[in-house]
Protein backbone atom coordinates (compact mmCIF):
# COMPACT_ATOMS: atom_id res chain seq x y z
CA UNK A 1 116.59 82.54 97.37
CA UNK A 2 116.94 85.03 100.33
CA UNK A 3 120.58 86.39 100.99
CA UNK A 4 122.31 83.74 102.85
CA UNK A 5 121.03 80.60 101.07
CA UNK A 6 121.88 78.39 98.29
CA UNK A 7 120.58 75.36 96.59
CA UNK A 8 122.65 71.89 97.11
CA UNK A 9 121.78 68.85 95.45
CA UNK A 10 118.16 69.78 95.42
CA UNK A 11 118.16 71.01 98.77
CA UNK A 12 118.33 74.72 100.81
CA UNK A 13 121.42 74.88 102.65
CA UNK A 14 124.03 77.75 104.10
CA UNK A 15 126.13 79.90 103.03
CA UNK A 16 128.39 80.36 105.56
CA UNK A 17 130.08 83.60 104.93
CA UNK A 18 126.70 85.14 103.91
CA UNK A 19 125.03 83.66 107.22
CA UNK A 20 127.55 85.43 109.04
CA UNK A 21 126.46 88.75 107.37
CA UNK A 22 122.79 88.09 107.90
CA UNK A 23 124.02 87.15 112.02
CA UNK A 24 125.73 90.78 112.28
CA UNK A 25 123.08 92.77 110.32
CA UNK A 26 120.67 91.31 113.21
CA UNK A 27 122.66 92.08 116.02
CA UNK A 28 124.15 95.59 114.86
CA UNK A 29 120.21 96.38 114.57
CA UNK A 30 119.41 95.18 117.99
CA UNK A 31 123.13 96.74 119.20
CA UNK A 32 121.65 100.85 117.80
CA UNK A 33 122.65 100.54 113.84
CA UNK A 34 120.20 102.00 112.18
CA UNK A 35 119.08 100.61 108.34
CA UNK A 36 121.00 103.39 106.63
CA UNK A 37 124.18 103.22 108.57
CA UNK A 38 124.58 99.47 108.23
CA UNK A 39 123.52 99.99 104.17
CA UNK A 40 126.63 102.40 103.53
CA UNK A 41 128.64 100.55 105.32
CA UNK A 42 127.98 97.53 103.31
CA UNK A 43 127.54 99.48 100.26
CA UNK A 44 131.23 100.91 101.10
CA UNK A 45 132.67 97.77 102.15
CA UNK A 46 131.72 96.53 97.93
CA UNK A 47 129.87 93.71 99.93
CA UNK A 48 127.41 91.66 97.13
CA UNK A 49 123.24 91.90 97.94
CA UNK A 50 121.50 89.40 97.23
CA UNK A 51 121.20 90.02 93.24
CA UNK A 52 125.15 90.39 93.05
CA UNK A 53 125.26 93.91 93.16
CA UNK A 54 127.29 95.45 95.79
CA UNK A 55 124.72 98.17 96.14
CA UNK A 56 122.61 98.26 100.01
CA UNK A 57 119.92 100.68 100.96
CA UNK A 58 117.67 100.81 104.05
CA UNK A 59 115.30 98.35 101.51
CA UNK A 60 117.35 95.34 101.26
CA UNK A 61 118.44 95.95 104.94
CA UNK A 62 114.72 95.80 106.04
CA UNK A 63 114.05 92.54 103.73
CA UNK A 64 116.85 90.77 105.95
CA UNK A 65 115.41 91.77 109.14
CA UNK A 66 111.79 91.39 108.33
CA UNK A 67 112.49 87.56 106.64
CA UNK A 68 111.24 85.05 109.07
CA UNK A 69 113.07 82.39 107.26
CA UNK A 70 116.07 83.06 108.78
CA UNK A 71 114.68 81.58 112.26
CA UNK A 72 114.36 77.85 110.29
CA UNK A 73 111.19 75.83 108.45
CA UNK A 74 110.61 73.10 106.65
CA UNK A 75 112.62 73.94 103.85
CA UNK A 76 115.54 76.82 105.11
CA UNK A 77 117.91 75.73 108.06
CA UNK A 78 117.82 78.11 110.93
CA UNK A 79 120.61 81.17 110.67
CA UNK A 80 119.61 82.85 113.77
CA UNK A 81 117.46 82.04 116.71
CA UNK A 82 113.83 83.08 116.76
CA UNK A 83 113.83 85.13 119.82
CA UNK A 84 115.97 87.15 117.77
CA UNK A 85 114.30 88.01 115.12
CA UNK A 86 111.64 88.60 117.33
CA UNK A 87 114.17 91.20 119.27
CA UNK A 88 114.92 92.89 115.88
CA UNK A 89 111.28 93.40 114.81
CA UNK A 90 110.56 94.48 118.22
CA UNK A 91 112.77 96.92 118.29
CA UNK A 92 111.35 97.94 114.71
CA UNK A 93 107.61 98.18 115.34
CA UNK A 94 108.26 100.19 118.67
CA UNK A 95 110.27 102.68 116.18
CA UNK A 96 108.01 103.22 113.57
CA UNK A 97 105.35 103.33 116.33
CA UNK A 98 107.59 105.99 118.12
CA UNK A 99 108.24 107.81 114.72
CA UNK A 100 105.17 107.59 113.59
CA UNK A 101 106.30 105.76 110.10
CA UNK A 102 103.95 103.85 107.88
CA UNK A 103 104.75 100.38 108.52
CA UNK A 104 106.42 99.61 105.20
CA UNK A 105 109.98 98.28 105.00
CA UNK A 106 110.14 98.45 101.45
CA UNK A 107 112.18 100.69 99.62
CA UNK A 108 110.06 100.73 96.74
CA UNK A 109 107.00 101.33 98.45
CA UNK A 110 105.01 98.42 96.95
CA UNK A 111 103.94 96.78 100.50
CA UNK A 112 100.88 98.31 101.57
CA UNK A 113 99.35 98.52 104.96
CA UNK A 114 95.60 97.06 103.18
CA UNK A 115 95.42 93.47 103.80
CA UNK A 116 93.78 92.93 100.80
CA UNK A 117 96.20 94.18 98.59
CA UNK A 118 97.69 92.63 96.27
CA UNK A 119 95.05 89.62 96.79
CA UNK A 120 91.83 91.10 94.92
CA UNK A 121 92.11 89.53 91.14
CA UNK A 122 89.40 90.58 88.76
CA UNK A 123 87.17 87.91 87.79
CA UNK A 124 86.61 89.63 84.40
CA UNK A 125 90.14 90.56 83.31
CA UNK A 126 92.46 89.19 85.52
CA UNK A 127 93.74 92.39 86.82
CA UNK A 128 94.13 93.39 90.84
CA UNK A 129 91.98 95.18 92.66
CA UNK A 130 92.64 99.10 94.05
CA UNK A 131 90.98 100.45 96.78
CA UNK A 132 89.60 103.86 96.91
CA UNK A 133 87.47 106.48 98.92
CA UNK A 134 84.14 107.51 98.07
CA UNK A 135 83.16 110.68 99.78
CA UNK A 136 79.38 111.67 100.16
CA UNK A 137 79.58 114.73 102.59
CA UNK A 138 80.39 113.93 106.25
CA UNK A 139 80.70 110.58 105.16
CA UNK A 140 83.35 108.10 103.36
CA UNK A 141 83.04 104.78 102.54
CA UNK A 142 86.28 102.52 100.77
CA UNK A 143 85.93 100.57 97.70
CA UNK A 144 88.01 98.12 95.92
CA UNK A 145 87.20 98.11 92.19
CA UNK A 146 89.40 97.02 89.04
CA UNK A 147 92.56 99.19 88.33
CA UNK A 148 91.47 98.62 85.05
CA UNK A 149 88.08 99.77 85.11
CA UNK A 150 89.04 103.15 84.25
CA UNK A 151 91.58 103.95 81.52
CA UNK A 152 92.24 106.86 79.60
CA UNK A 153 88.89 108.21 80.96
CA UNK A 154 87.13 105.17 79.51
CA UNK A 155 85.38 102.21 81.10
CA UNK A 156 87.56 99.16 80.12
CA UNK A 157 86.71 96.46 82.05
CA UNK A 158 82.92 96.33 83.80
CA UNK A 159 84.08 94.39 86.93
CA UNK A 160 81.90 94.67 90.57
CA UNK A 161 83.01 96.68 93.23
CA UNK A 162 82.96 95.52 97.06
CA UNK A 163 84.26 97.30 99.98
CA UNK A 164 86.35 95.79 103.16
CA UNK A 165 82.93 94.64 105.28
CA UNK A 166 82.18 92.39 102.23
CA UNK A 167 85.85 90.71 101.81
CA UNK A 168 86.40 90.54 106.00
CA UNK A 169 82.39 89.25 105.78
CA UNK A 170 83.44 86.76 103.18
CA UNK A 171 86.96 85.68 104.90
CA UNK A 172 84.98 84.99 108.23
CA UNK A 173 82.51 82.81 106.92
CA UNK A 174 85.28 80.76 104.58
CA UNK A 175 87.48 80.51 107.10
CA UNK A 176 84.87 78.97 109.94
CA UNK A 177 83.77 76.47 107.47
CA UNK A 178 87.50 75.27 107.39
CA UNK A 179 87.76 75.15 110.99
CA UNK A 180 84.53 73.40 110.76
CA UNK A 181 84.98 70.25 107.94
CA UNK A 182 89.40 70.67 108.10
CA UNK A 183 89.12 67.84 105.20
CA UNK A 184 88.09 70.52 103.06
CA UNK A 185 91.81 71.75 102.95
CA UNK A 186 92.71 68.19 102.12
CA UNK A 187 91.55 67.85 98.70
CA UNK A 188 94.31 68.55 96.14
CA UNK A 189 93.23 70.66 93.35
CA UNK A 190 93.41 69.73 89.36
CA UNK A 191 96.45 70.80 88.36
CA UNK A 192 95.87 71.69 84.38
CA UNK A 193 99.05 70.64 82.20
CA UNK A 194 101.02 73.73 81.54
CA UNK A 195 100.93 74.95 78.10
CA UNK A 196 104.04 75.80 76.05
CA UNK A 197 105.19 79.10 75.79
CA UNK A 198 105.58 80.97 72.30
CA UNK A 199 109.34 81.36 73.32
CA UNK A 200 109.37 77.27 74.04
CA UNK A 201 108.03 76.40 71.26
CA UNK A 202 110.12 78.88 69.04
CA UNK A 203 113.51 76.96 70.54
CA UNK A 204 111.91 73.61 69.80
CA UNK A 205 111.57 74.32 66.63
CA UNK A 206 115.12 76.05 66.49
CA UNK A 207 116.16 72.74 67.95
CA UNK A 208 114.61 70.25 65.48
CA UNK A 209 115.49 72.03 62.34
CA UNK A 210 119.30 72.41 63.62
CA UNK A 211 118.71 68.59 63.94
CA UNK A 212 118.20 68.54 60.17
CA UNK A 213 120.45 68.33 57.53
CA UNK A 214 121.99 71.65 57.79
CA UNK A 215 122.86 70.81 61.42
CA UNK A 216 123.81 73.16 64.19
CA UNK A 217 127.41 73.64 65.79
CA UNK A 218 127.81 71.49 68.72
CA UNK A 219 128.16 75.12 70.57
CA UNK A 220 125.31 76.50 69.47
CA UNK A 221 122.65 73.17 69.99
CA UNK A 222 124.30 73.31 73.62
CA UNK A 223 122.94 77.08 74.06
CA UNK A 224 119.81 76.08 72.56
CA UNK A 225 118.92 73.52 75.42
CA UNK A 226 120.12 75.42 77.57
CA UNK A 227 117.10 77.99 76.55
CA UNK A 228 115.01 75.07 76.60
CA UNK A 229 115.65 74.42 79.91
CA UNK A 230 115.16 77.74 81.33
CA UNK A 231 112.05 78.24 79.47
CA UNK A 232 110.57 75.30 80.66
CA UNK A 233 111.19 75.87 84.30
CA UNK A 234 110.20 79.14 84.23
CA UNK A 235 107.30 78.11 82.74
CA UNK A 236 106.79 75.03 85.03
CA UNK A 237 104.86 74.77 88.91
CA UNK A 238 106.23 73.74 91.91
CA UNK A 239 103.80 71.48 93.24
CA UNK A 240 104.46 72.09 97.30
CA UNK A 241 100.62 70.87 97.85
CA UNK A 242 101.59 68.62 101.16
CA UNK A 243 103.83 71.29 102.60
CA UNK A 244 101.44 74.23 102.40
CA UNK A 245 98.50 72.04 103.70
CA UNK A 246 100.94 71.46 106.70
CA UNK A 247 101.37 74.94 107.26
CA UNK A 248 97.49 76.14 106.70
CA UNK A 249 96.72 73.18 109.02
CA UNK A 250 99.30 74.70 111.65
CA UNK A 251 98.09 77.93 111.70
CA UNK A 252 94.57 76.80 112.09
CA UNK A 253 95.11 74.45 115.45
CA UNK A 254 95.74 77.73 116.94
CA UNK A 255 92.29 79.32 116.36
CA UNK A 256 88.89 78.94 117.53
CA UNK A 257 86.11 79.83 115.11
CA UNK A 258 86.01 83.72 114.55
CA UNK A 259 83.30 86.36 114.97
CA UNK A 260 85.59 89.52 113.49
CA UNK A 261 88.08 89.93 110.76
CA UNK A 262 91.84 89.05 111.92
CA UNK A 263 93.95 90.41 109.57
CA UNK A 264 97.14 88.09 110.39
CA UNK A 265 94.92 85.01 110.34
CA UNK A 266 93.95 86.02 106.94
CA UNK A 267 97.72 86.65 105.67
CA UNK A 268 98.49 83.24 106.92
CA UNK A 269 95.88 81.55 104.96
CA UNK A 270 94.86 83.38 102.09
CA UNK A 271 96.41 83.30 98.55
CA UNK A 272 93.79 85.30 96.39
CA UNK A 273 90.28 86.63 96.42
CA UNK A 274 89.10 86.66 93.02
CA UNK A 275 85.48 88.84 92.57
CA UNK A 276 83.71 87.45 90.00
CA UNK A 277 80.76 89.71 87.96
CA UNK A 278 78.44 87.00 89.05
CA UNK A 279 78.06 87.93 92.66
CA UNK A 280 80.65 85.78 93.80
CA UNK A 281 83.93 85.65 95.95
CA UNK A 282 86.32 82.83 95.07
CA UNK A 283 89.09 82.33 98.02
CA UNK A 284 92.06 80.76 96.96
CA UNK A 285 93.58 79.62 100.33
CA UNK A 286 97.93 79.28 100.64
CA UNK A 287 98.23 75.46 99.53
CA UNK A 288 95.40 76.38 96.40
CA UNK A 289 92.24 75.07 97.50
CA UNK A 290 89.12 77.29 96.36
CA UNK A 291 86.22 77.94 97.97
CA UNK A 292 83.43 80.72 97.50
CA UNK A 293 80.68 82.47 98.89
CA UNK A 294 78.45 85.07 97.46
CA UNK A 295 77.79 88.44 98.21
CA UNK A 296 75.64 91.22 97.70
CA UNK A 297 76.38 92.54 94.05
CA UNK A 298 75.61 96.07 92.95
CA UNK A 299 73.41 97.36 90.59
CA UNK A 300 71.67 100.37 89.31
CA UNK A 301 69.02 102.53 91.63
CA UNK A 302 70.89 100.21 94.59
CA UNK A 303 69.68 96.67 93.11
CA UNK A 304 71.86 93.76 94.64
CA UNK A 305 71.93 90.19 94.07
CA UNK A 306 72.63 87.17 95.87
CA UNK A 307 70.36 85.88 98.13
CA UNK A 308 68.86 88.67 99.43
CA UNK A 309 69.68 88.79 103.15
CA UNK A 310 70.08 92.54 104.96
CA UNK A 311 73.79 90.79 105.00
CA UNK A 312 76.47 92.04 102.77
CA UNK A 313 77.43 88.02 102.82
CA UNK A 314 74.83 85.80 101.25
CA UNK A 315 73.68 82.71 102.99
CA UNK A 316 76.81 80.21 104.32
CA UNK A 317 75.15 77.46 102.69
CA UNK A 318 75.72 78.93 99.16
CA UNK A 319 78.79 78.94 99.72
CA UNK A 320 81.20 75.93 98.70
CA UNK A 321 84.60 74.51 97.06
């Protein structure tokens, strides 16, 4: 749950006193604070983060301001108003801009300014994509290939490579055939039962045998469930189909069909891309819909496959849920 937020009866609702915090951290930004002033102070003050610690760093202050939750959805009552936390991150972009700072809020440096990263899967071995630069000369040309596909200087998993005009090819084409047939986005995807967990099953048993003869304290059956119960939800799926669908739908009743790559449109919509070997791109949009399209797949002395267009997309009519 962000900082500021607890659940209720099944429900997201306010924590006061933490609201207040998230309030002031918003307008001491806007007022000249910077991230590490407001951190220490916070940090000095023994004030709780939002993992109990009372521990702040310019990180955890960025994660507050950068949270559009805070302005109110669906789900999370409205803290403070949007204009803002449109103020706030204003103020931020124009600094970093001003600074010339990587756009990454993060303390641990995980965010990356690629928007693809993070959202490549390997088709082969389930791993995420890395992107890289090939240089040949004058020129330079970025690839995304399996992190895997090279370990301990040996070839581990034999997964394709494509580069960004293939994925922002790909995202175009998927994401006009939305705007075209929007019913596409309606169709709820199978949603395989989730298999038990070595762990759950372990406590079951644990369970059932203290249910035996040679029975199990009171105390310790009542820890046992309690396991259960935290196994199971974390092995368990939130199914938030309907909600997503209304927020994919949103976002699209604000665009027209696209002819370039628009990197927030693609945030907004897109889950995954998973590359298959194949010669195909499998788009997992927000609410977990799939649909795919091929493209041109690399091979040795330059071979590709697909279906042969000059394109680095294949044909839109290959492409489907």
């Amino acid at each position: 749950m962000p900082f500021g937020y607890k659940i209720i009866d099944g429900a997201v609702a306010i924590e006061p006193e933490k609201a207040d915090l998230v309030r002031k951290i918003f307008n001491d930004f806007i007022s000249g604070s910077s991230l590490n002033q407001m951190a220490k102070a916070l940090t000095d003050m023994k004030v709780s983060n939002a993992n109990g610690k009372p521990s702040w760093n310019h990180g955890s202050i960025g994660k507050i301001l950068s949270n559009c939750k805070y302005t109110g959805n669906d789900f999370y009552p409205a803290i403070i108003p949007e204009e803002v936390f449109n103020t706030a991150n204003k103020i931020r972009e124009e600094k970093n801009a001003r600074l010339g700072r990587n756009v990454n809020y993060y303390a641990n440096g995980i965010a990356s300014t690629y928007p693809f990263s993070g959202r490549l899967i390997c088709g082969e071995c389930g791993s995420v994509f890395k992107r890289y630069t090939e240089h040949h000369d004058r020129n330079k040309k970025c690839n995304w290939k399996c992190k895997r596909y090279i370990v301990d200087n040996r070839v581990c998993c034999k997964s394709s490579v494509v580069d960004d005009k293939q994925l922002e090819a790909g995202f175009i084409q998927i994401i006009n055939r939305v705007m075209e047939i929007p019913e596409m986005i309606e169709k709820r995807p199978a949603v395989n039962a989730v298999a038990e967990s070595a762990e759950l099953r372990r406590i079951k048993f644990q369970i059932s045998s203290g249910l035996g003869q040679n029975g199990l304290k009171s105390s310790e059956m009542a820890q046992l469930l309690f396991k259960r119960a935290v196994e199971q939800y974390r092995v368990s799926h939130v199914d938030d189909f309907e909600y997503k669908t209304r927020r994919l739908k949103a976002v699209l009743e604000k665009y027209k069909p696209i002819k370039a790559f628009d990197e927030a449109l693609f945030k907004a919509t897109i889950k995954s891309i998973t590359v298959e070997i194949t010669g195909q791109l499998r788009f997992e949009l927000i609410n977990g819909v799939m649909m795919s399209t091929s493209y041109n797949l690399r091979g040795k002395g330059g071979k590709t496959h697909g279906d042969g267009t000059k394109n680095s997309i294949g044909n839109p009519c290959k492409s489907g849920l």
